[in-house]
Protein backbone atom coordinates (compact mmCIF):
# COMPACT_ATOMS: atom_id res chain seq x y z
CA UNK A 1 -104.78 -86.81 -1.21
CA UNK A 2 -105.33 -83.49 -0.10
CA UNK A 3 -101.69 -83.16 1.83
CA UNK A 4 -100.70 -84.18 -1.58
CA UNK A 5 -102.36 -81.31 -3.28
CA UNK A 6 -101.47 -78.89 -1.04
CA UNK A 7 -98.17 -79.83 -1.00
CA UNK A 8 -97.79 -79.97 -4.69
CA UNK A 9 -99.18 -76.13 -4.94
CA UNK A 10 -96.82 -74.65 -2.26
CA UNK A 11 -94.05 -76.25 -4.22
CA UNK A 12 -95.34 -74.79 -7.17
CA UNK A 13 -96.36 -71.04 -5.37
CA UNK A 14 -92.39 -71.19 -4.01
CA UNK A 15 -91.07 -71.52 -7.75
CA UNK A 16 -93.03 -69.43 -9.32
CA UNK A 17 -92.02 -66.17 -6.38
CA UNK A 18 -88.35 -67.28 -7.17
CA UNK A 19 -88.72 -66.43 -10.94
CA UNK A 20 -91.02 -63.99 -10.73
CA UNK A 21 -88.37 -62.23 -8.48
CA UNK A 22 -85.24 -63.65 -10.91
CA UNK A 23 -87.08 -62.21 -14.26
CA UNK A 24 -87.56 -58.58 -12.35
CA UNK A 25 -91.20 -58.65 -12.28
CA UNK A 26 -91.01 -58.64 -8.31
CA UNK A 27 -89.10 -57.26 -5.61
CA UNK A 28 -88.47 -59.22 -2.82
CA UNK A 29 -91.46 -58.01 -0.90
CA UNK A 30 -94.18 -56.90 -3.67
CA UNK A 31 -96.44 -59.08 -5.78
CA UNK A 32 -98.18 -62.40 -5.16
CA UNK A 33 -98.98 -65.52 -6.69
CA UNK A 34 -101.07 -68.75 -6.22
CA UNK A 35 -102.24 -72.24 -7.36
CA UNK A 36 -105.42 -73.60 -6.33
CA UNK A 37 -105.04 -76.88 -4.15
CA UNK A 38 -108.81 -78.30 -4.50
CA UNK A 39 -110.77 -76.35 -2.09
CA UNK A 40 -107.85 -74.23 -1.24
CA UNK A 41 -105.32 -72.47 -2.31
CA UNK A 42 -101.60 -71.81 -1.51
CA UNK A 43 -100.24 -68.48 -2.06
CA UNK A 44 -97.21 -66.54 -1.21
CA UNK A 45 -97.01 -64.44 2.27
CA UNK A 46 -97.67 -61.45 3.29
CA UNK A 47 -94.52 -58.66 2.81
CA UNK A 48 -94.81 -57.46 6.62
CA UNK A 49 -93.29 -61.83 7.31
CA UNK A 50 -90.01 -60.87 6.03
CA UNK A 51 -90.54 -64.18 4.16
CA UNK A 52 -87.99 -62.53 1.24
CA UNK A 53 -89.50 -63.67 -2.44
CA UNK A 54 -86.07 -64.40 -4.32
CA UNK A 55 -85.67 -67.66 -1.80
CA UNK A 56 -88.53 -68.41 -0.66
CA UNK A 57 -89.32 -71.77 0.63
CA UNK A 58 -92.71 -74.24 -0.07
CA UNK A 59 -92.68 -74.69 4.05
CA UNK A 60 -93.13 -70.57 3.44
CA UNK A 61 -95.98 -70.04 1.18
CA UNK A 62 -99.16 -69.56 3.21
CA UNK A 63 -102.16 -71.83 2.61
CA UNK A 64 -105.74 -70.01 3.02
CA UNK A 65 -109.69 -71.39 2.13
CA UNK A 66 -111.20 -69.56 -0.51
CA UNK A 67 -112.81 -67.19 2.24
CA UNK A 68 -109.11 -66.04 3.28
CA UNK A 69 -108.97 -68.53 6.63
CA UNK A 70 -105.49 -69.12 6.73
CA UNK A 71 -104.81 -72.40 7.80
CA UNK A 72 -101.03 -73.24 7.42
CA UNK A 73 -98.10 -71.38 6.88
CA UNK A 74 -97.31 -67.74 7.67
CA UNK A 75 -99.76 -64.31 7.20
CA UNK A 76 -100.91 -64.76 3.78
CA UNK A 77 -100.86 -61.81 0.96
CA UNK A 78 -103.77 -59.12 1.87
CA UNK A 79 -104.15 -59.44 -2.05
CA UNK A 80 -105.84 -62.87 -1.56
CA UNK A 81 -109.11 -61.60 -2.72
CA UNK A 82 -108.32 -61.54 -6.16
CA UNK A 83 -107.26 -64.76 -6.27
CA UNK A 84 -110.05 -65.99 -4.09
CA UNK A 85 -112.65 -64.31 -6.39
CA UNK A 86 -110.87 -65.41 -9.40
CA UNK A 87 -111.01 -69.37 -8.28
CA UNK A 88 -114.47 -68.96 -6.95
CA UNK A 89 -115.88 -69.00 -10.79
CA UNK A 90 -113.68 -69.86 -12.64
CA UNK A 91 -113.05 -73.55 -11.68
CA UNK A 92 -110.52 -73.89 -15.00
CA UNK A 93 -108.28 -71.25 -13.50
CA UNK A 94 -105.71 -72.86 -11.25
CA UNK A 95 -102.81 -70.31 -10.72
CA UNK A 96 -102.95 -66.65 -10.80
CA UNK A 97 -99.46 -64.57 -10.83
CA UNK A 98 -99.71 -60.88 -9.62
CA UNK A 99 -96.45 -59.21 -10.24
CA UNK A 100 -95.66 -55.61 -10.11
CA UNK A 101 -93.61 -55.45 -13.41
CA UNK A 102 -91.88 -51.91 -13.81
CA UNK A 103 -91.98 -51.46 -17.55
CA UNK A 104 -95.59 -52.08 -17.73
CA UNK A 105 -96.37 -50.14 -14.88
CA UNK A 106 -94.19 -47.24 -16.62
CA UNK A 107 -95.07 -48.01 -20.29
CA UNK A 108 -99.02 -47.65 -19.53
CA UNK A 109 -98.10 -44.57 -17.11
CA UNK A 110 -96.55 -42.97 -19.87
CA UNK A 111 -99.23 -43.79 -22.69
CA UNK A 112 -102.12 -42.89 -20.15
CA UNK A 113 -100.34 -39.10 -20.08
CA UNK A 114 -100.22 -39.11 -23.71
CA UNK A 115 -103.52 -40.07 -23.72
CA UNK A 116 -104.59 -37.63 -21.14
CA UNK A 117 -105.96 -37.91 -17.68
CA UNK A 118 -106.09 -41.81 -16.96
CA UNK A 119 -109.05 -41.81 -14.77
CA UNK A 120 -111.10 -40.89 -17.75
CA UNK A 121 -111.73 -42.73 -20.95
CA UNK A 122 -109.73 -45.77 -19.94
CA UNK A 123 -111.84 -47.64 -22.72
CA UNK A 124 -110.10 -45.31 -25.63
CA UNK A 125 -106.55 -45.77 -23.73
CA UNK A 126 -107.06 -49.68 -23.82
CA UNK A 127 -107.00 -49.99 -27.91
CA UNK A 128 -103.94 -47.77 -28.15
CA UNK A 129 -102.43 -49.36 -25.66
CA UNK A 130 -102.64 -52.87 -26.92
CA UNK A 131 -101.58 -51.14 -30.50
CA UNK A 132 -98.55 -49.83 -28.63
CA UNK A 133 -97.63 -53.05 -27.15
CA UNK A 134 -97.51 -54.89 -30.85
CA UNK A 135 -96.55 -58.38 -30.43
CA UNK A 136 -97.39 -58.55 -27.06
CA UNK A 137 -101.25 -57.40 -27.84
CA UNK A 138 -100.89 -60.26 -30.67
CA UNK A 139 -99.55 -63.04 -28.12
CA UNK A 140 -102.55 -62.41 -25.48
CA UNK A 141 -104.75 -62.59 -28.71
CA UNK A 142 -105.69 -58.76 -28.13
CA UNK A 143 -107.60 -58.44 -31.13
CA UNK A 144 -109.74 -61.39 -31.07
CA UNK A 145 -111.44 -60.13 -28.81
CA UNK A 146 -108.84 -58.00 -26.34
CA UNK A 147 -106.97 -60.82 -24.17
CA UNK A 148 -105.24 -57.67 -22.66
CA UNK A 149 -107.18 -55.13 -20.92
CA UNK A 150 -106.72 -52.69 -18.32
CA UNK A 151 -108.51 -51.06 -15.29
CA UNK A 152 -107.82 -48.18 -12.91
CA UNK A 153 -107.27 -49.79 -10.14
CA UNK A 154 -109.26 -50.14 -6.73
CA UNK A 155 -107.78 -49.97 -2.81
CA UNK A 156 -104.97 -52.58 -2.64
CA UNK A 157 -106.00 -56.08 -1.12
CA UNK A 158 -109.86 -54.58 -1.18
CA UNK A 159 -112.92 -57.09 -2.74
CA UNK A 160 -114.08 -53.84 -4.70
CA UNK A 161 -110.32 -54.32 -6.48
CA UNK A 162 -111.01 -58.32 -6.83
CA UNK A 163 -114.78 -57.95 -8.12
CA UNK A 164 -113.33 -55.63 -10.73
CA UNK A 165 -110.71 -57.79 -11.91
CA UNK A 166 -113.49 -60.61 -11.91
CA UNK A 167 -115.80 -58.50 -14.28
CA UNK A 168 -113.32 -57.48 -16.65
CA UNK A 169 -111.84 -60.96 -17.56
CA UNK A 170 -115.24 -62.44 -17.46
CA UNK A 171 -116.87 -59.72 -19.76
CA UNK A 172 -114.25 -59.59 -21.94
CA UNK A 173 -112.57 -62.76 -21.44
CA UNK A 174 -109.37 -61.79 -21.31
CA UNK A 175 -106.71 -63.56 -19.38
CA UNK A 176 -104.36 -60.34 -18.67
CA UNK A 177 -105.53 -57.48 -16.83
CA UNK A 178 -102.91 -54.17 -16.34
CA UNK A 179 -104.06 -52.21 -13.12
CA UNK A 180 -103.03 -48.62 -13.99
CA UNK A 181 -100.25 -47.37 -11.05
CA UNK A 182 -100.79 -50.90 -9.90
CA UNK A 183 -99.54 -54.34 -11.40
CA UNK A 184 -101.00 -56.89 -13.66
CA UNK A 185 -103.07 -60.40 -12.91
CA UNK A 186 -102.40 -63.15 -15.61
CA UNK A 187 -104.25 -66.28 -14.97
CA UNK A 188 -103.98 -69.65 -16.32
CA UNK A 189 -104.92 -73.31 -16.15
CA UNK A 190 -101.48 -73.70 -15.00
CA UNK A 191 -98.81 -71.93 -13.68
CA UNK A 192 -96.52 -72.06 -16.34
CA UNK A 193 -99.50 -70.62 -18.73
CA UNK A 194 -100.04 -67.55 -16.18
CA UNK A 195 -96.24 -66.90 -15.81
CA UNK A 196 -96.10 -66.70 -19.13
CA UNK A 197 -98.53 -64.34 -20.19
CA UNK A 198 -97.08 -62.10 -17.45
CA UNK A 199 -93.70 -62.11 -18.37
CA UNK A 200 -94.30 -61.71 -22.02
CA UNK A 201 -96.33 -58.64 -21.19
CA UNK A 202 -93.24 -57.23 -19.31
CA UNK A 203 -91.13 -58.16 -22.26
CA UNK A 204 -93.10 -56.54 -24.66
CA UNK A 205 -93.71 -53.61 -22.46
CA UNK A 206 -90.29 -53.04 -22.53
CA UNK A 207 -89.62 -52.75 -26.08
CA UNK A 208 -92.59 -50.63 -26.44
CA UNK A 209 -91.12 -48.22 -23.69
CA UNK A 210 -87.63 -48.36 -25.56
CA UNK A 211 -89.42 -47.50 -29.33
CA UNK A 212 -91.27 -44.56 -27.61
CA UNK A 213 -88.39 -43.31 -25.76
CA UNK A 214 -86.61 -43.46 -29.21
CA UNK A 215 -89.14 -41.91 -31.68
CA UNK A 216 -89.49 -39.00 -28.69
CA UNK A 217 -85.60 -38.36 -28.50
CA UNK A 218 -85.82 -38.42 -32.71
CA UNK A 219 -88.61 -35.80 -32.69
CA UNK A 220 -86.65 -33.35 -30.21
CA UNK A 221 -88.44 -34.16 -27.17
CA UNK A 222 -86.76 -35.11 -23.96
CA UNK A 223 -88.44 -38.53 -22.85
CA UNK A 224 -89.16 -38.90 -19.05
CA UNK A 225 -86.10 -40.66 -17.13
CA UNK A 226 -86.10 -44.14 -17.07
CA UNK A 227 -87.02 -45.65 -13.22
């Protein structure tokens, strides 16, 4: 039974890297993603395999215990902390997606400038940006309470960055956390639920961008280029 789940997870890890990758939200090399497997969890490999996102194979995803013991597959993501903490308590959660979308990561660059310096007074940049993002702030349910939050994020891969995520969906219970300069984690009690909160972030974040860039080219102001 166990073969079964694991099985069943890598398949599902493998799919979800392929569109993640095919929808933009990835490279081939950046982001991660999971599904839990009972006491373990399968998750896509480490960039430094050469294991290439866009066609990645199940046989490729890595499969680790929740303590990071990799125990099939190739050199699993250094981000498996997050994903580790996140399954650890919170037994309804059983896929995580961390992508590394561009137009959030430029749309919340660009409204944390606006807003001034974004290591300070994240918590009054939060409300304006979920305002900003319209719909999107109304799909995650942002105003009942925020289902869309955001952090500044800690060292890459670290447990200081996963015990942060941890605290901010837990305290806030959101299911959508932007890391500023970072990514975003969207969890779910499937995968399909945590893809899609992560893609229709990046959707949204896109318009958003797109309206901004506008009303600043009506107002006489020369937007920043577009990445």
């Amino acid at each position: 039974m166990m073969r079964n789940y694991v099985s069943v997870a890598r398949e599902e890890v493998a799919a979800a890297a392929v569109a993640l990758y095919n929808r933009g939200l990835n490279s081939n090399t950046s982001g991660n993603v999971s599904a839990r497997a009972g006491e373990v969890f399968a998750i896509t490999p480490a960039g430094s395999t050469g294991i290439l996102k866009g066609n990645i194979r199940p046989e490729e995803v890595s499969v680790v215990t929740m303590d990071g013991v990799l125990i099939e597959g190739p050199k699993n993501s250094s981000e498996w902390r997050v994903h580790a903490t996140i399954y650890k308590n919170m037994p309804e959660i059983n896929a995580v997606a961390h992508p590394h979308p561009p137009y959030v990561r430029i749309y919340t660059g660009a409204v944390a400038e606006e807003l001034g310096n974004m290591y300070r007074g994240i918590e009054g940049i939060i409300p304006k940006m979920c305002i900003m993002f319209g719909e999107a702030g109304y799909y995650l349910g942002a105003d009942n309470p925020a289902r869309l939050t955001a952090i500044v994020a800690g060292k890459s891969g670290s447990q200081d960055l996963a015990n942060m995520v941890l605290a901010e969906i837990m305290s806030k219970g959101v299911s959508t956390v932007v890391m500023f300069g970072h990514g975003t984690i969207a969890i779910g009690e499937n995968m399909a639920e945590a893809l899609g909160r992560a893609e229709e972030l990046e959707v949204h974040a896109k318009i958003a961008f797109e309206m901004r860039q506008d009303r600043l080219l009506r107002k006489g102001r020369n937007p920043p280029a577009q990445a």
